[in-house]
PDB file of N, CA and C in Angstrom:
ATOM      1  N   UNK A   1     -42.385  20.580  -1.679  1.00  0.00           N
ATOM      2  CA  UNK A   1     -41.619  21.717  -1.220  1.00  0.00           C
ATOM      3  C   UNK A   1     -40.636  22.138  -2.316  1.00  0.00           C
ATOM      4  N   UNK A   2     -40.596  23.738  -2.549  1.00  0.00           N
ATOM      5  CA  UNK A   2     -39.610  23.970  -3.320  1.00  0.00           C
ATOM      6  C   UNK A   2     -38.566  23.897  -2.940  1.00  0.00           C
ATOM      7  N   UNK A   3     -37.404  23.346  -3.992  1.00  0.00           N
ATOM      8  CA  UNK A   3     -35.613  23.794  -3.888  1.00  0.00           C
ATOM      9  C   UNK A   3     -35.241  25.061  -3.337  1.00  0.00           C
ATOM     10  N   UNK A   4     -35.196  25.123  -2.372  1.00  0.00           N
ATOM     11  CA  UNK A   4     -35.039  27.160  -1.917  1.00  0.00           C
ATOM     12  C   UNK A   4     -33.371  27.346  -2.289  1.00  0.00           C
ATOM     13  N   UNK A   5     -32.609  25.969  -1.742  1.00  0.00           N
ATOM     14  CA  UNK A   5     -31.339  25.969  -2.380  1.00  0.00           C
ATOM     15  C   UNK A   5     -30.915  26.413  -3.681  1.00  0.00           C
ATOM     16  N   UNK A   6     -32.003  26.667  -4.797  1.00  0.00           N
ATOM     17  CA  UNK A   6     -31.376  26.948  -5.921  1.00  0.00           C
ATOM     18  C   UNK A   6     -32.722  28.154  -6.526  1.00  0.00           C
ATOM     19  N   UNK A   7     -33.659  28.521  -5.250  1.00  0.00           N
ATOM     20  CA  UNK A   7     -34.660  29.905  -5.873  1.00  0.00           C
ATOM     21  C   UNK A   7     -33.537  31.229  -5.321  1.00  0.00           C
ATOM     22  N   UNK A   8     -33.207  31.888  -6.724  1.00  0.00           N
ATOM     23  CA  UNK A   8     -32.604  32.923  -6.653  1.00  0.00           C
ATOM     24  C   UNK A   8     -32.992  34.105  -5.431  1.00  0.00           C
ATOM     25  N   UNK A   9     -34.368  34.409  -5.331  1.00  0.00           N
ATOM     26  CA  UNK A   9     -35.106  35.051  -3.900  1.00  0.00           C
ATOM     27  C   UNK A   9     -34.728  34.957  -3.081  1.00  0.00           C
ATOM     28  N   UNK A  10     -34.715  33.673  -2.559  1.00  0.00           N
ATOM     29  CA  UNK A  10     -34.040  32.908  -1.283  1.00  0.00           C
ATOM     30  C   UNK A  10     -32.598  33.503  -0.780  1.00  0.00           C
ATOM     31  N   UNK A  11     -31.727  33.029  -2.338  1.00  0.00           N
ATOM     32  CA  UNK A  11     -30.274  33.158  -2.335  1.00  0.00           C
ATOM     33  C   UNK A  11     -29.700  34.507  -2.138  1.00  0.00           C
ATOM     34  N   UNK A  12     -30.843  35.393  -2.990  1.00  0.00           N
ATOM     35  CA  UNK A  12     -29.838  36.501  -2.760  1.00  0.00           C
ATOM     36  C   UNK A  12     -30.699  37.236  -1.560  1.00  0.00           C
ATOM     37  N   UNK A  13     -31.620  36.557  -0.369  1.00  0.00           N
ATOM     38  CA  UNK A  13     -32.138  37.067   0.816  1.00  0.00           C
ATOM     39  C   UNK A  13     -31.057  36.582   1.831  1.00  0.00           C
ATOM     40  N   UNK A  14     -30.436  35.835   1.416  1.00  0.00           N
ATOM     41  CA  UNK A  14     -29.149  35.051   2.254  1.00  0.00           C
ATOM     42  C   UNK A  14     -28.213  36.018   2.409  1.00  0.00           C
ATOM     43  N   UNK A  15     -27.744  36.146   1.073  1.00  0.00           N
ATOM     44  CA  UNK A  15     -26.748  36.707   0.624  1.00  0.00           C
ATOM     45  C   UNK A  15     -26.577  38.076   1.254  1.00  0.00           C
ATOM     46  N   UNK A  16     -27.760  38.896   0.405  1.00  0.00           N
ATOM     47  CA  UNK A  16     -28.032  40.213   1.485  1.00  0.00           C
ATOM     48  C   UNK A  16     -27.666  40.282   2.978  1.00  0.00           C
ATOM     49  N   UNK A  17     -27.976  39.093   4.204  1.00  0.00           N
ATOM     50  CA  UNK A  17     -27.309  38.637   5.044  1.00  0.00           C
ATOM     51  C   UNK A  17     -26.231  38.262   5.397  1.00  0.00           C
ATOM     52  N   UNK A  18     -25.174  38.275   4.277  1.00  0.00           N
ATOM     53  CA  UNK A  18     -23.870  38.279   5.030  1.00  0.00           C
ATOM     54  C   UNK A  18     -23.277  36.243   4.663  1.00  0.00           C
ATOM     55  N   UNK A  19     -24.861  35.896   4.119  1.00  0.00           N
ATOM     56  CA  UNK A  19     -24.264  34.375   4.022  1.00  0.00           C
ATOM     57  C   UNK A  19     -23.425  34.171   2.489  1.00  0.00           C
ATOM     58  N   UNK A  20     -22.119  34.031   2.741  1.00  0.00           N
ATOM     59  CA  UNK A  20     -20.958  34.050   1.433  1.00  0.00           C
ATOM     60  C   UNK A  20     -21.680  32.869   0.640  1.00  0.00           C
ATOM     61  N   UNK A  21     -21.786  31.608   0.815  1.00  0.00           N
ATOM     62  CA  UNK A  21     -21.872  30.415   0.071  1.00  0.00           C
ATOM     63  C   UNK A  21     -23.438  30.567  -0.702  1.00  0.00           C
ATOM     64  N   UNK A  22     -24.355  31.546  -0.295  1.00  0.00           N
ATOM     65  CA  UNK A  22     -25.612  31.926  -0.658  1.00  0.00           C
ATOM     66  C   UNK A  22     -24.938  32.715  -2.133  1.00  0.00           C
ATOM     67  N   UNK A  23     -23.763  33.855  -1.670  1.00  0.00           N
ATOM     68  CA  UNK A  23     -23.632  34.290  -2.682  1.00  0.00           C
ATOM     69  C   UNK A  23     -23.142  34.414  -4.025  1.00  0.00           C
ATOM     70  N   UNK A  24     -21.903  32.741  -3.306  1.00  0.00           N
ATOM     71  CA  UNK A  24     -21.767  31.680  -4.436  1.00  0.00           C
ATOM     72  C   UNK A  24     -22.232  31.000  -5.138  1.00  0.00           C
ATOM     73  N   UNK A  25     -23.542  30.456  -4.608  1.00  0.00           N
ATOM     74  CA  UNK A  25     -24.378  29.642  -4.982  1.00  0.00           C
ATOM     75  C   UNK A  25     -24.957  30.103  -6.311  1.00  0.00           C
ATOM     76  N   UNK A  26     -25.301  31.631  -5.963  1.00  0.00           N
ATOM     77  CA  UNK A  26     -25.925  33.216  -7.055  1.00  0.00           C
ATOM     78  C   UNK A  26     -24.941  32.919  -8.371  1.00  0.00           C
ATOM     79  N   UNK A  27     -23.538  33.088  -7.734  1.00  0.00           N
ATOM     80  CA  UNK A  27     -22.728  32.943  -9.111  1.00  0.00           C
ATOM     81  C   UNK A  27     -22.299  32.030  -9.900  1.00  0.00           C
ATOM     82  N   UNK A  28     -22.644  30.917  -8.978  1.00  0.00           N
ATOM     83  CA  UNK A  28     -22.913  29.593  -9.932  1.00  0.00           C
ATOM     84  C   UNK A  28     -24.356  29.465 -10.860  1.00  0.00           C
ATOM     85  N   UNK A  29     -25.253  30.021 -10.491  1.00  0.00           N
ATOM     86  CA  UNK A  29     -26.204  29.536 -11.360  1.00  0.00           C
ATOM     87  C   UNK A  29     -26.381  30.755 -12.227  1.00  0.00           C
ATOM     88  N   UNK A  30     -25.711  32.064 -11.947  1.00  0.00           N
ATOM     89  CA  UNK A  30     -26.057  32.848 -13.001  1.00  0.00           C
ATOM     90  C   UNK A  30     -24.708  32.518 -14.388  1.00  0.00           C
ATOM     91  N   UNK A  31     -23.879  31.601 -13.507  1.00  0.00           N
ATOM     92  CA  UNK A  31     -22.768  31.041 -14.700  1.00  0.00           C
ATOM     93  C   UNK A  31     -23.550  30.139 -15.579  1.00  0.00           C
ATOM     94  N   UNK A  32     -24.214  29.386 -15.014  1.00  0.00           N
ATOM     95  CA  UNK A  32     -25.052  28.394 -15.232  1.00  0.00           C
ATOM     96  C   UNK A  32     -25.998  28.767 -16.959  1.00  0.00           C
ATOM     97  N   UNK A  33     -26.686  30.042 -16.053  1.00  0.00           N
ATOM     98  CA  UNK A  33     -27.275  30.616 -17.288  1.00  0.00           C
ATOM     99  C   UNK A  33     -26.685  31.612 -18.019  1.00  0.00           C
ATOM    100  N   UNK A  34     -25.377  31.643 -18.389  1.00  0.00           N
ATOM    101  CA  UNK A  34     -24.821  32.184 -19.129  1.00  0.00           C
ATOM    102  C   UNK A  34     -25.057  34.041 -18.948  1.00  0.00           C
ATOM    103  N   UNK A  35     -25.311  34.049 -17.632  1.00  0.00           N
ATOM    104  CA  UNK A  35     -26.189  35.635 -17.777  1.00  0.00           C
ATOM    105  C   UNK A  35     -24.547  36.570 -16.925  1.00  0.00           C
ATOM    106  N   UNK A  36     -24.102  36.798 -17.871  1.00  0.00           N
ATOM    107  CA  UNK A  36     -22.528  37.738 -17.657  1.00  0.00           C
ATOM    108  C   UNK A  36     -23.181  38.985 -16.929  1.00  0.00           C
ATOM    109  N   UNK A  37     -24.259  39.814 -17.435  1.00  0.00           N
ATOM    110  CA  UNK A  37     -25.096  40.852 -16.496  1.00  0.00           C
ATOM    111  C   UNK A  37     -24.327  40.685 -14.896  1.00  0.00           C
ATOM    112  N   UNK A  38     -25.641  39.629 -14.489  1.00  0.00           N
ATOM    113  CA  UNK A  38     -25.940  39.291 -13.042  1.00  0.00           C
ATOM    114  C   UNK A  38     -24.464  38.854 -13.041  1.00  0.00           C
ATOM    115  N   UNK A  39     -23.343  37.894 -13.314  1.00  0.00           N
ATOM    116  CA  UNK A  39     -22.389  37.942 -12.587  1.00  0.00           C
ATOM    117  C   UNK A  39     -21.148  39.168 -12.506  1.00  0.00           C
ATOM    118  N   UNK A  40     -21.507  40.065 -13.561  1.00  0.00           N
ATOM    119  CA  UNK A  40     -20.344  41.200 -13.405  1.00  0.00           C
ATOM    120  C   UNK A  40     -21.267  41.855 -12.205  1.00  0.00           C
ATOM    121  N   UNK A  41     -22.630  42.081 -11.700  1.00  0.00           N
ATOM    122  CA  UNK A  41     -23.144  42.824 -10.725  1.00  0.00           C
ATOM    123  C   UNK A  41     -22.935  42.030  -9.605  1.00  0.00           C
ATOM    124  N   UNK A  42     -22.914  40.927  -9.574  1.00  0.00           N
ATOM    125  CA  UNK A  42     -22.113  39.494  -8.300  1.00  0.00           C
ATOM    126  C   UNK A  42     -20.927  40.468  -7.973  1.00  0.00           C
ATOM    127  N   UNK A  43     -19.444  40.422  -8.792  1.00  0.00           N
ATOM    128  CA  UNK A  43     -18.369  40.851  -9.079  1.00  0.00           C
ATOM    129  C   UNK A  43     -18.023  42.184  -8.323  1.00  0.00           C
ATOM    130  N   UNK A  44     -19.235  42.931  -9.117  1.00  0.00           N
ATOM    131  CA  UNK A  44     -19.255  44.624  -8.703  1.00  0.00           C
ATOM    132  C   UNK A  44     -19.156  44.573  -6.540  1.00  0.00           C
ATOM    133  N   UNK A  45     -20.126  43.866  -6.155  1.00  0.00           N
ATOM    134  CA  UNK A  45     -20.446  43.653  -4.755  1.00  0.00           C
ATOM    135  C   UNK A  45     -19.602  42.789  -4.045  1.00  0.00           C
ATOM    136  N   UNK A  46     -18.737  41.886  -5.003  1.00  0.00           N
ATOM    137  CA  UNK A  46     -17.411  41.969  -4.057  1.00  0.00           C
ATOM    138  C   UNK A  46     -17.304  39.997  -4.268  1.00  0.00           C
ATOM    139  N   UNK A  47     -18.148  39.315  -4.890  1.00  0.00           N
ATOM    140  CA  UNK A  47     -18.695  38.115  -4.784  1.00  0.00           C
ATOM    141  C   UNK A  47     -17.296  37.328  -6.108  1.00  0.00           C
ATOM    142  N   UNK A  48     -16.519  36.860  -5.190  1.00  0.00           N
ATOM    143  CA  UNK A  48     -14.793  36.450  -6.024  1.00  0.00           C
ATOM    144  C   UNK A  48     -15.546  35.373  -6.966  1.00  0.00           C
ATOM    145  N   UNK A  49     -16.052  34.736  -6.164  1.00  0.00           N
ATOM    146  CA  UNK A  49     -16.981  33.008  -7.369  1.00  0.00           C
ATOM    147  C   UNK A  49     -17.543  33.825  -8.289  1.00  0.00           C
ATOM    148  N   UNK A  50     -17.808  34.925  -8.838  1.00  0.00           N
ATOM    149  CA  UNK A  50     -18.212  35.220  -9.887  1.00  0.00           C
ATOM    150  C   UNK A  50     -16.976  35.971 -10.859  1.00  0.00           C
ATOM    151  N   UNK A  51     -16.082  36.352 -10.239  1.00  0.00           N
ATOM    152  CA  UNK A  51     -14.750  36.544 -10.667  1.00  0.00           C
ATOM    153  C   UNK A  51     -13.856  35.457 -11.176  1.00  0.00           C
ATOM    154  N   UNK A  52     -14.472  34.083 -10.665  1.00  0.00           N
ATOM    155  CA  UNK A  52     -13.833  33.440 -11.185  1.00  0.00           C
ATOM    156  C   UNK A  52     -14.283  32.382 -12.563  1.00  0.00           C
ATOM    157  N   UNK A  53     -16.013  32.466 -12.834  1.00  0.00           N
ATOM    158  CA  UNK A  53     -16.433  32.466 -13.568  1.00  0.00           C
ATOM    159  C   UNK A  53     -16.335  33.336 -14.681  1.00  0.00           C
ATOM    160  N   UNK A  54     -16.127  34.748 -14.711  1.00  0.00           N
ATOM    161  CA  UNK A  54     -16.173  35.913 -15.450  1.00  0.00           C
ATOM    162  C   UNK A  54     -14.546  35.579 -16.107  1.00  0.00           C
ATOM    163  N   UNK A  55     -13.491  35.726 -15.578  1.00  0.00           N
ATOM    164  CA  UNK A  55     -12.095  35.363 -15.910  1.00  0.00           C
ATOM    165  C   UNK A  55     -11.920  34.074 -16.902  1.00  0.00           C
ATOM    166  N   UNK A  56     -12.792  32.563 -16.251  1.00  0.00           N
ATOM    167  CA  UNK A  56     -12.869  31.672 -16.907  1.00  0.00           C
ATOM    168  C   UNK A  56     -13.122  32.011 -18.784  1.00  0.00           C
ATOM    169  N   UNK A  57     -14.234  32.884 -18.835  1.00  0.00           N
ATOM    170  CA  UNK A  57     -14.914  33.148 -19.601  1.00  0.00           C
ATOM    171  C   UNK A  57     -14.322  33.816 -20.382  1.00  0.00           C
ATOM    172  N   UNK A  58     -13.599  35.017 -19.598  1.00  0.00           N
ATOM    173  CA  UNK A  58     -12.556  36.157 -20.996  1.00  0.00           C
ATOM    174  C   UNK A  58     -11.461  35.255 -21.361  1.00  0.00           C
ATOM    175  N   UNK A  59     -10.781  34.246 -20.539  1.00  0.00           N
ATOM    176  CA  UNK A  59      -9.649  33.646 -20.965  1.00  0.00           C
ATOM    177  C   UNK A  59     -10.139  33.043 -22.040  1.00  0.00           C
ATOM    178  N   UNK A  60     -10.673  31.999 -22.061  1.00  0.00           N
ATOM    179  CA  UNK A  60     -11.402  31.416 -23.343  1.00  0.00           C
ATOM    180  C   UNK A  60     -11.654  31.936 -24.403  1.00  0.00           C
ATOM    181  N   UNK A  61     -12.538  33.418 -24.392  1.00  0.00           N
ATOM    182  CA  UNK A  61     -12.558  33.890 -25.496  1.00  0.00           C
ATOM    183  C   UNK A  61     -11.271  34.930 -25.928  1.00  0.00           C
ATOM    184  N   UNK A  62     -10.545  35.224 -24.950  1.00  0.00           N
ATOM    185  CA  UNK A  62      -9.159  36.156 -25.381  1.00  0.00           C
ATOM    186  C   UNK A  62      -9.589  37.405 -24.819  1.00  0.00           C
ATOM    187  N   UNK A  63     -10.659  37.836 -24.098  1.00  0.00           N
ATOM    188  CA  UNK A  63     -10.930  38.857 -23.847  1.00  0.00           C
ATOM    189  C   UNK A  63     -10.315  39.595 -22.865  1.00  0.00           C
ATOM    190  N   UNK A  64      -9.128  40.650 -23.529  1.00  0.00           N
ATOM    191  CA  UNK A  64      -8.123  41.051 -22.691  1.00  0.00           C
ATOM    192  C   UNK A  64      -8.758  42.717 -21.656  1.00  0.00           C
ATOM    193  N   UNK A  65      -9.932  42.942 -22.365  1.00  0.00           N
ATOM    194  CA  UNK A  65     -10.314  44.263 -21.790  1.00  0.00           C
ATOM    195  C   UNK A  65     -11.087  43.804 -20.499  1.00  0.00           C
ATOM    196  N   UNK A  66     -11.913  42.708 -20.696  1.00  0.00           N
ATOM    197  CA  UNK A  66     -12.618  42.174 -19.801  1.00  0.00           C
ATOM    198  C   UNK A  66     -11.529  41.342 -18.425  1.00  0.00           C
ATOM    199  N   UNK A  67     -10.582  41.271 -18.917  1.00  0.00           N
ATOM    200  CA  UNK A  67      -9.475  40.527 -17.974  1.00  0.00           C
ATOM    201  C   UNK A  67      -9.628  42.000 -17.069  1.00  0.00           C
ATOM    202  N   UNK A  68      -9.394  42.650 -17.864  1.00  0.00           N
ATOM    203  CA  UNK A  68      -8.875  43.999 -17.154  1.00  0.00           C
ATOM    204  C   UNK A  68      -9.810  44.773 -16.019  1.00  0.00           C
ATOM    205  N   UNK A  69     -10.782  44.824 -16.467  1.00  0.00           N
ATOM    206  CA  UNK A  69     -12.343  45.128 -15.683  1.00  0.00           C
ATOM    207  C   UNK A  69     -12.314  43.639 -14.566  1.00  0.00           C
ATOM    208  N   UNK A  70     -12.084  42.924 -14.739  1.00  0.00           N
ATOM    209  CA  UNK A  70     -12.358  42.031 -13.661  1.00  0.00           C
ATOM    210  C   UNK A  70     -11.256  41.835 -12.406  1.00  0.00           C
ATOM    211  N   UNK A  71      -9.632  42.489 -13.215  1.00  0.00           N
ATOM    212  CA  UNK A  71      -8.879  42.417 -12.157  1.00  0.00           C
ATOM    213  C   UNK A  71      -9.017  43.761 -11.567  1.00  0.00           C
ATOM    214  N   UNK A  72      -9.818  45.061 -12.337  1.00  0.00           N
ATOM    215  CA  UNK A  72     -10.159  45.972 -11.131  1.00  0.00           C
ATOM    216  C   UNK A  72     -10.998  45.776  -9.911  1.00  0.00           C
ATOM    217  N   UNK A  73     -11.576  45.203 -10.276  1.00  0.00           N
ATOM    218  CA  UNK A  73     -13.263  44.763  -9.753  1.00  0.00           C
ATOM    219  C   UNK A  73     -12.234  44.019  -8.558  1.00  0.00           C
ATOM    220  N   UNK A  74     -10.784  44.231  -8.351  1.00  0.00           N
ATOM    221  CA  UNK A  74     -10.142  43.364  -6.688  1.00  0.00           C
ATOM    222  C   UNK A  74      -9.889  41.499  -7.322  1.00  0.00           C
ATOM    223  N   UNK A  75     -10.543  40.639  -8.475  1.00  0.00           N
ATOM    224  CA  UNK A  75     -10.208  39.691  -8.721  1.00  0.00           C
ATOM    225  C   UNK A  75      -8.325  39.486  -9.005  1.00  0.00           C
ATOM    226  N   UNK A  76      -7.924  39.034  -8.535  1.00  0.00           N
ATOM    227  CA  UNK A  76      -6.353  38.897  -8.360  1.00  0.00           C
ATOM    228  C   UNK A  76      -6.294  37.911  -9.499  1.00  0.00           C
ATOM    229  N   UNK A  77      -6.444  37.139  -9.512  1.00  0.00           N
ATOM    230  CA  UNK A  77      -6.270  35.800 -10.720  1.00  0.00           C
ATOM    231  C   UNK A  77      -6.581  36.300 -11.860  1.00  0.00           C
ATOM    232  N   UNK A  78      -7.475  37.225 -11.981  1.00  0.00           N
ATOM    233  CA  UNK A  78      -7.709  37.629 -13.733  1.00  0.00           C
ATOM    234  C   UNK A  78      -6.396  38.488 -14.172  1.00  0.00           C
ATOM    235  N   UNK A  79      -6.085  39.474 -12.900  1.00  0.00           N
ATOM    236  CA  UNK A  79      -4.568  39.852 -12.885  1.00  0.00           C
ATOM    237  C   UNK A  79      -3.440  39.277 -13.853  1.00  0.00           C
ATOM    238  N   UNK A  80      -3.620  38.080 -13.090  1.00  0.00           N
ATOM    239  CA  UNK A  80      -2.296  36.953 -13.305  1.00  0.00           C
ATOM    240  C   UNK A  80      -2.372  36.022 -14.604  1.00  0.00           C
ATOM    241  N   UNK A  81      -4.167  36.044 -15.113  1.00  0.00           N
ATOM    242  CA  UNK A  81      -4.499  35.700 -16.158  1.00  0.00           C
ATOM    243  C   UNK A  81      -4.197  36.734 -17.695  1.00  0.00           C
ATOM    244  N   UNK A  82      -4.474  37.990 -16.962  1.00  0.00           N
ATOM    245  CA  UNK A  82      -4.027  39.094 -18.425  1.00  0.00           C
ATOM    246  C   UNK A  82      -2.507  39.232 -18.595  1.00  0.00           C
ATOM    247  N   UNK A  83      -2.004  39.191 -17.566  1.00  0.00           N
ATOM    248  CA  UNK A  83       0.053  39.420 -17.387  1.00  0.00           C
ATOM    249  C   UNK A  83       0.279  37.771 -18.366  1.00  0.00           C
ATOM    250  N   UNK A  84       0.046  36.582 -18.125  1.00  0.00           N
ATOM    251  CA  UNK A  84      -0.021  35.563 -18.651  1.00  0.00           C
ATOM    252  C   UNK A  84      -0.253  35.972 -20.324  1.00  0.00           C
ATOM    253  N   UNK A  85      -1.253  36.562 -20.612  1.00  0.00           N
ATOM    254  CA  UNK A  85      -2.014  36.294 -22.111  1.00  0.00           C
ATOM    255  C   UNK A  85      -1.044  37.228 -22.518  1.00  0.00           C
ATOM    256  N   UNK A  86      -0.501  38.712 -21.734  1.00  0.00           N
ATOM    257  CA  UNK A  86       0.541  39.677 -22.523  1.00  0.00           C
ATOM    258  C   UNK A  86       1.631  39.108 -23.068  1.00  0.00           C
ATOM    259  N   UNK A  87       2.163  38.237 -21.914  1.00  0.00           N
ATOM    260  CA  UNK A  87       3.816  37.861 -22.260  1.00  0.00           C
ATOM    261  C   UNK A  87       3.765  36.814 -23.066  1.00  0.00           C
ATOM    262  N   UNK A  88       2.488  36.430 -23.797  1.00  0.00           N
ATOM    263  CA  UNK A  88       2.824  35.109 -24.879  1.00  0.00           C
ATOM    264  C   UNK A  88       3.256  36.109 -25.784  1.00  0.00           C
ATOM    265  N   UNK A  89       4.366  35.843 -26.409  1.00  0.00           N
ATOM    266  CA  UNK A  89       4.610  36.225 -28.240  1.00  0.00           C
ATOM    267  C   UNK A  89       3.610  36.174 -28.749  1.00  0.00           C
ATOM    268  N   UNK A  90       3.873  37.295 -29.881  1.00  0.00           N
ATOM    269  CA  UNK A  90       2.967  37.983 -30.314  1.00  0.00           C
ATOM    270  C   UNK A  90       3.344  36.906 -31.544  1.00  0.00           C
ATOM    271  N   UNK A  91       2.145  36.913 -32.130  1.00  0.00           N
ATOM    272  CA  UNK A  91       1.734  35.885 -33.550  1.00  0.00           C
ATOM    273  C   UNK A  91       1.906  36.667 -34.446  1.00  0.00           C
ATOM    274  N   UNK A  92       2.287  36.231 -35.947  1.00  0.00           N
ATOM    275  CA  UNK A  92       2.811  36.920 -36.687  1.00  0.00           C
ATOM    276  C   UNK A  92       1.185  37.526 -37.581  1.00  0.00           C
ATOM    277  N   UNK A  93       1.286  38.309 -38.110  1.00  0.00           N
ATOM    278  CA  UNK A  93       0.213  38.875 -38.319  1.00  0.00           C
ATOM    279  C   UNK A  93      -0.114  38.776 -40.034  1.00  0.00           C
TER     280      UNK A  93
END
């Protein structure tokens, strides 16, 4: 028997249904595979576990535009993550 727990088909037939943890599950494994696509379209539909993968991701690399797109997208923490990265002093150049 296949893993249906982790066939994307499955997950996002869940999901489509209203089941949240189906649609977490989506944004864990598209974190998984590094595929930023599928989780900014997670994001777009309202799916926060991919907001919080996506945020993970701009913080790390410094990506302050992408902070920005993700705290529109309703993510509150990427918010609190770009206000954070502003108020460090600025490095001397």
């Amino acid at each position: 028997m296949a893993d249906q727990a982790s066939d994307p088909d499955v997950l996002r037939a869940l999901a489509d249904e209203g089941n949240e943890r189906a649609w977490e599950r989506l944004a864990d494994l598209a974190d998984a595979r590094g595929d930023l696509d599928e989780l900014e379209a997670l994001l777009d539909e309202g799916c926060m576990r991919a907001g919080v993968h996506l945020t993970r991701r701009a913080v790390a690399s410094g990506d302050l535009l992408r902070l920005q797109r993700i705290a529109d997208a309703g993510y509150d923490d990427a918010a609190r993550e770009l206000d954070r990265l502003l108020a460090r002093p600025a490095e001397p150049g």
